[in-house]
Protein backbone atom coordinates (compact mmCIF):
# COMPACT_ATOMS: atom_id res chain seq x y z
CA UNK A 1 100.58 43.49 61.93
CA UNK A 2 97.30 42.02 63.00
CA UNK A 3 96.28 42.58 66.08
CA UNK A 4 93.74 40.48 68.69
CA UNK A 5 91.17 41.95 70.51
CA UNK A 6 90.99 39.15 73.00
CA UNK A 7 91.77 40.08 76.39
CA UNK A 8 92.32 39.00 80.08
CA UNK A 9 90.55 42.08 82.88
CA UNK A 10 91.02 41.13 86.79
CA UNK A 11 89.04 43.21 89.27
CA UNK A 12 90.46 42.61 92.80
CA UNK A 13 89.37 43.93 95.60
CA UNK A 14 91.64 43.54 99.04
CA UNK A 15 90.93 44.21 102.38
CA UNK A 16 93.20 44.31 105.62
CA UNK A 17 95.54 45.81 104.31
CA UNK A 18 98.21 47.96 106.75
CA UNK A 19 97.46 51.63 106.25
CA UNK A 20 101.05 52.93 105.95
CA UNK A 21 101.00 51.11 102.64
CA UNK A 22 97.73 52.14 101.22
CA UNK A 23 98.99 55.47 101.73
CA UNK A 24 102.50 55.06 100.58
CA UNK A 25 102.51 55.88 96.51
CA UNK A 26 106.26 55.47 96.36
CA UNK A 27 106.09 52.06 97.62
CA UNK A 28 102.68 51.20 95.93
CA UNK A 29 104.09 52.27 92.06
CA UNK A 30 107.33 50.46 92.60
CA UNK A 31 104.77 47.34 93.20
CA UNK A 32 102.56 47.81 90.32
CA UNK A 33 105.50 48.36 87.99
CA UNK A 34 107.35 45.28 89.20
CA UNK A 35 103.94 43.61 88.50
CA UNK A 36 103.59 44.55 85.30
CA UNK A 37 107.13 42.95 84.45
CA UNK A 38 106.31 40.23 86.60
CA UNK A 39 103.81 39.38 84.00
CA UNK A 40 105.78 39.97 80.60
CA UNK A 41 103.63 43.57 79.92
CA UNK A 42 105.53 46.64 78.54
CA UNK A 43 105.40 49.76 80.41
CA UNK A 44 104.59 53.11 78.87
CA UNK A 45 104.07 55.38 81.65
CA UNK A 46 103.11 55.77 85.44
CA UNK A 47 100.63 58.58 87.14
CA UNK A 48 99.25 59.22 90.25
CA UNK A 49 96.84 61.30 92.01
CA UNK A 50 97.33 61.76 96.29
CA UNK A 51 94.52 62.37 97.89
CA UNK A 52 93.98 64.39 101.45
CA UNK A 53 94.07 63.43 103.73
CA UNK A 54 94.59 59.67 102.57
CA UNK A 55 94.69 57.58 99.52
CA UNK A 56 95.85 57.37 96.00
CA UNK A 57 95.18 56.51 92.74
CA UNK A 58 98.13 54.91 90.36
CA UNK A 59 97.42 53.82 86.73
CA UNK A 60 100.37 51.96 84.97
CA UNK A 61 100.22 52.28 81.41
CA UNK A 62 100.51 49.05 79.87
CA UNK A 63 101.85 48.93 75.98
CA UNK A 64 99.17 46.00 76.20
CA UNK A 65 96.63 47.97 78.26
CA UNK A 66 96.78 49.00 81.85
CA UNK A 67 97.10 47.99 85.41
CA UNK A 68 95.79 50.20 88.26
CA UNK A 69 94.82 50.76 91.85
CA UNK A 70 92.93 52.97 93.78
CA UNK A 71 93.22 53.02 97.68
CA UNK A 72 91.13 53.64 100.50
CA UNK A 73 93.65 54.01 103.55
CA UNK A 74 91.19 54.33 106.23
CA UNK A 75 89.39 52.03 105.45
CA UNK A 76 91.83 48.99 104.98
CA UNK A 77 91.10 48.89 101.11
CA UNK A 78 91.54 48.91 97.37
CA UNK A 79 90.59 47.88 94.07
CA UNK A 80 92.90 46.78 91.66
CA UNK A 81 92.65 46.37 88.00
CA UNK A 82 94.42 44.36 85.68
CA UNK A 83 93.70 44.18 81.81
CA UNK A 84 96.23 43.35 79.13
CA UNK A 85 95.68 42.46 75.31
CA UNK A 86 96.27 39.87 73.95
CA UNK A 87 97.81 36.44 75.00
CA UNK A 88 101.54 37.21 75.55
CA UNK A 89 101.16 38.74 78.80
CA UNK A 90 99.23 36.75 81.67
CA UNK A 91 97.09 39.17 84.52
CA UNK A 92 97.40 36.39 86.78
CA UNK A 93 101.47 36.52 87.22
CA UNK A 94 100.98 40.30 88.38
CA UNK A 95 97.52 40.19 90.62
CA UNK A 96 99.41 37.51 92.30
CA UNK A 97 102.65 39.92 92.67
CA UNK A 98 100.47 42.68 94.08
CA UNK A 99 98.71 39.73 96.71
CA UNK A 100 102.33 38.71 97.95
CA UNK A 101 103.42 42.63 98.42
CA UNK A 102 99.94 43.91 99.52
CA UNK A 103 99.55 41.22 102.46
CA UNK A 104 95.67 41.48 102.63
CA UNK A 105 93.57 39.61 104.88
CA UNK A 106 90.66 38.80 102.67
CA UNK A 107 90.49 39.03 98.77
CA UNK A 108 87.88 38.80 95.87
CA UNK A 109 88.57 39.01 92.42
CA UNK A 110 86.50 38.45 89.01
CA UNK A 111 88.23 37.85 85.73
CA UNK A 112 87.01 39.02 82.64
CA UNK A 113 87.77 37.31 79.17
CA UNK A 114 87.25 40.37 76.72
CA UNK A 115 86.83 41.12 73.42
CA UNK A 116 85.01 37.85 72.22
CA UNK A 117 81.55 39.31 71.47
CA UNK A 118 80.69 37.68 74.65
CA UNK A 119 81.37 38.51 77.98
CA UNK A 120 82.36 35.70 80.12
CA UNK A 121 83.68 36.28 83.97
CA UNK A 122 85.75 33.64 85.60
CA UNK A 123 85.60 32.88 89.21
């Protein structure tokens, strides 16, 4: 098997977003995961890390790469990655799962095409 090293890597960064769920890891893995399958990417594993007194980090590990977020409670935030391999799996289908769940009042992202000797960001 030959594999690709083209790749798709979203950065998103959301603000307004309600506290309780910034702070919630149960809720916020159940949204990455059905992100990930959302966008067609295979899921290998899920960790956290809770922080005190707020926040979390969750990375999703992706069989094509890996989808994470890191949260800043207090301050109505968090940054979101996306990257998968390949071009199976589309970034887009889950960033725009995680907008619909997440509910945030203002939102930049940058997407990366990867893996082409060339950097080139989108947007």
């Amino acid at each position: 098997m030959t594999y690709s090293t083209y790749g798709r890597h979203i950065a998103l960064d959301v603000w307004g977003v309600d506290f309780a769920l910034l702070n919630n890891v149960d809720m916020l893995q159940e949204i990455l995961v059905n992100a990930a399958y959302k966008c067609g990417a295979t899921v290998l594993s899920v960790n956290y890390k809770t922080f005190d007194p707020t926040g979390c980090t969750i990375l999703v590990l992706l069989s094509e790469s890996h989808l994470s977020i890191h949260t800043y409670p207090d301050k109505a935030f968090a940054a979101i990655d996306c990257y998968v391999c390949g071009e199976r799996v589309d970034p887009k289908l889950a960033i725009q799962y995680i907008i619909e769940n997440l509910k945030p009042k203002e939102k930049f992202s940058k997407t990366l095409i990867r893996g082409t000797k060339e950097i080139e960001v989108i947007g």
